[in-house]
Protein backbone atom coordinates (compact mmCIF):
# COMPACT_ATOMS: atom_id res chain seq x y z
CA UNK A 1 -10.39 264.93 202.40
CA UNK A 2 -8.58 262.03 203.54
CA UNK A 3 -9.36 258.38 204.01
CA UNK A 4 -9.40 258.29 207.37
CA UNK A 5 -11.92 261.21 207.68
CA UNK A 6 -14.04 260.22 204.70
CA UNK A 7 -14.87 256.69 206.92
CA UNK A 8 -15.12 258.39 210.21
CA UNK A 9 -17.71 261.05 208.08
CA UNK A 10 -19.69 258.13 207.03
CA UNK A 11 -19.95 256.22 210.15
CA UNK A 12 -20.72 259.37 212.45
CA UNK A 13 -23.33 259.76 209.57
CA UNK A 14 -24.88 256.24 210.52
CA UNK A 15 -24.65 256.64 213.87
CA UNK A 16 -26.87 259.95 214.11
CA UNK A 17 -29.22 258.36 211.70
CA UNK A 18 -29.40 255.37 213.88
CA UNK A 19 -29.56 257.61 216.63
CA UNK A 20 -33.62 259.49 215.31
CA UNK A 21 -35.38 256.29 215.39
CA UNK A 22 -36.12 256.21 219.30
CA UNK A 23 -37.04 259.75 220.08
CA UNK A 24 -38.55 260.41 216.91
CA UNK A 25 -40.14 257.91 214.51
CA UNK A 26 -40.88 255.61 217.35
CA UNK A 27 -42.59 258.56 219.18
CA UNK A 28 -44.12 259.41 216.17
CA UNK A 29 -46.83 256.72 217.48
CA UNK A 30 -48.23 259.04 219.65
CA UNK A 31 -49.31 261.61 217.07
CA UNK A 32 -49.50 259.70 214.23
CA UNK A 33 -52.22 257.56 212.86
CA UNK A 34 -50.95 253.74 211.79
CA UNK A 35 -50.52 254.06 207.99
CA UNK A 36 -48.39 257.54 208.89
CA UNK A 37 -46.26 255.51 211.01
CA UNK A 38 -45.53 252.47 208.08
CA UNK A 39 -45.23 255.22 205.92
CA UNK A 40 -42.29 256.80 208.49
CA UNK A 41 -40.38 253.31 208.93
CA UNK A 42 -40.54 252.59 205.07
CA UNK A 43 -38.72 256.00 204.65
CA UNK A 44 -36.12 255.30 207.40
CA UNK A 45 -35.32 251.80 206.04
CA UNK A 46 -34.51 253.46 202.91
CA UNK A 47 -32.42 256.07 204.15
CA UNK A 48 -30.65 253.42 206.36
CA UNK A 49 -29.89 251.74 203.56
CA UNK A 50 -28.20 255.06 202.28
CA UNK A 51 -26.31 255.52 205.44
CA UNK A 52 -24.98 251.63 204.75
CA UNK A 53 -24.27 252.43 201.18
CA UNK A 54 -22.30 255.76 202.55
CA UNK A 55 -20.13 253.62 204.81
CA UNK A 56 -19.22 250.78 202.33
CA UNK A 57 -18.32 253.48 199.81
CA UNK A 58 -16.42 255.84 202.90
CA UNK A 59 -18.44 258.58 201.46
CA UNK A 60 -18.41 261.60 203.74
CA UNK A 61 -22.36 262.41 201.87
CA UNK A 62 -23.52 260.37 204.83
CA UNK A 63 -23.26 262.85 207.01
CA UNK A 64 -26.58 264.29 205.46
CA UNK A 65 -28.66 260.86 205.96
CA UNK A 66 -29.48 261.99 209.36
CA UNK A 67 -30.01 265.68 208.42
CA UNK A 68 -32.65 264.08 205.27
CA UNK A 69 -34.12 262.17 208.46
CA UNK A 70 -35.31 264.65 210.69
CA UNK A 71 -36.27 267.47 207.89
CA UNK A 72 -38.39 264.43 206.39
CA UNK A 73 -39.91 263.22 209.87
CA UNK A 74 -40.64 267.23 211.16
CA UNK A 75 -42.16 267.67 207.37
CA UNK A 76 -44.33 264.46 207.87
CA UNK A 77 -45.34 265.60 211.38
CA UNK A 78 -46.03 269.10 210.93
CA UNK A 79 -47.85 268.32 207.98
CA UNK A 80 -49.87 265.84 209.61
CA UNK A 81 -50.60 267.88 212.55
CA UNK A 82 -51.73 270.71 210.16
CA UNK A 83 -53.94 269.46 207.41
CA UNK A 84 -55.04 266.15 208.85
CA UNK A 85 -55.60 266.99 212.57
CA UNK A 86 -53.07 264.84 214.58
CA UNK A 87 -53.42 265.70 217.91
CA UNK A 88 -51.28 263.85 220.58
């Protein structure tokens, strides 16, 4: 793979992470009780700070930051919804 495509990889990989914090982990309010929620921002902080890492290093393994996202938030959710009751 070559330079140029290794960067654009990484960024498009921060961007779409960037891009599940409004409809998802911010909505996640609405379902979620408050410690679910800290829980939720702690792990997209860290897996911002893998999409970062990605970019500095023009690694095209960014791509699966936002992909780790949304399996973890759906997992969270779903979970919550079926063994502790979350309604919205």
């Amino acid at each position: 793979m070559s330079t140029v495509a290794r960067r654009v990889a990484s960024w498009l990989g921060l961007a779409g992470h960037l891009g599940t914090l409004v409809p998802f982990y911010v909505s996640s309010g609405l379902m979620a009780p408050l410690w679910a929620i800290i829980v939720l921002f702690a792990v997209w902080l860290a897996l911002l700070v893998a999409a970062v890492q990605a970019v500095r290093a023009r690694s095209p393994w960014g791509l699966l930051v936002p992909v780790v996202s949304l399996a973890f938030w759906w997992t969270a959710m779903s979970a919550g919804g079926t063994f502790l009751g979350w309604t919205p």
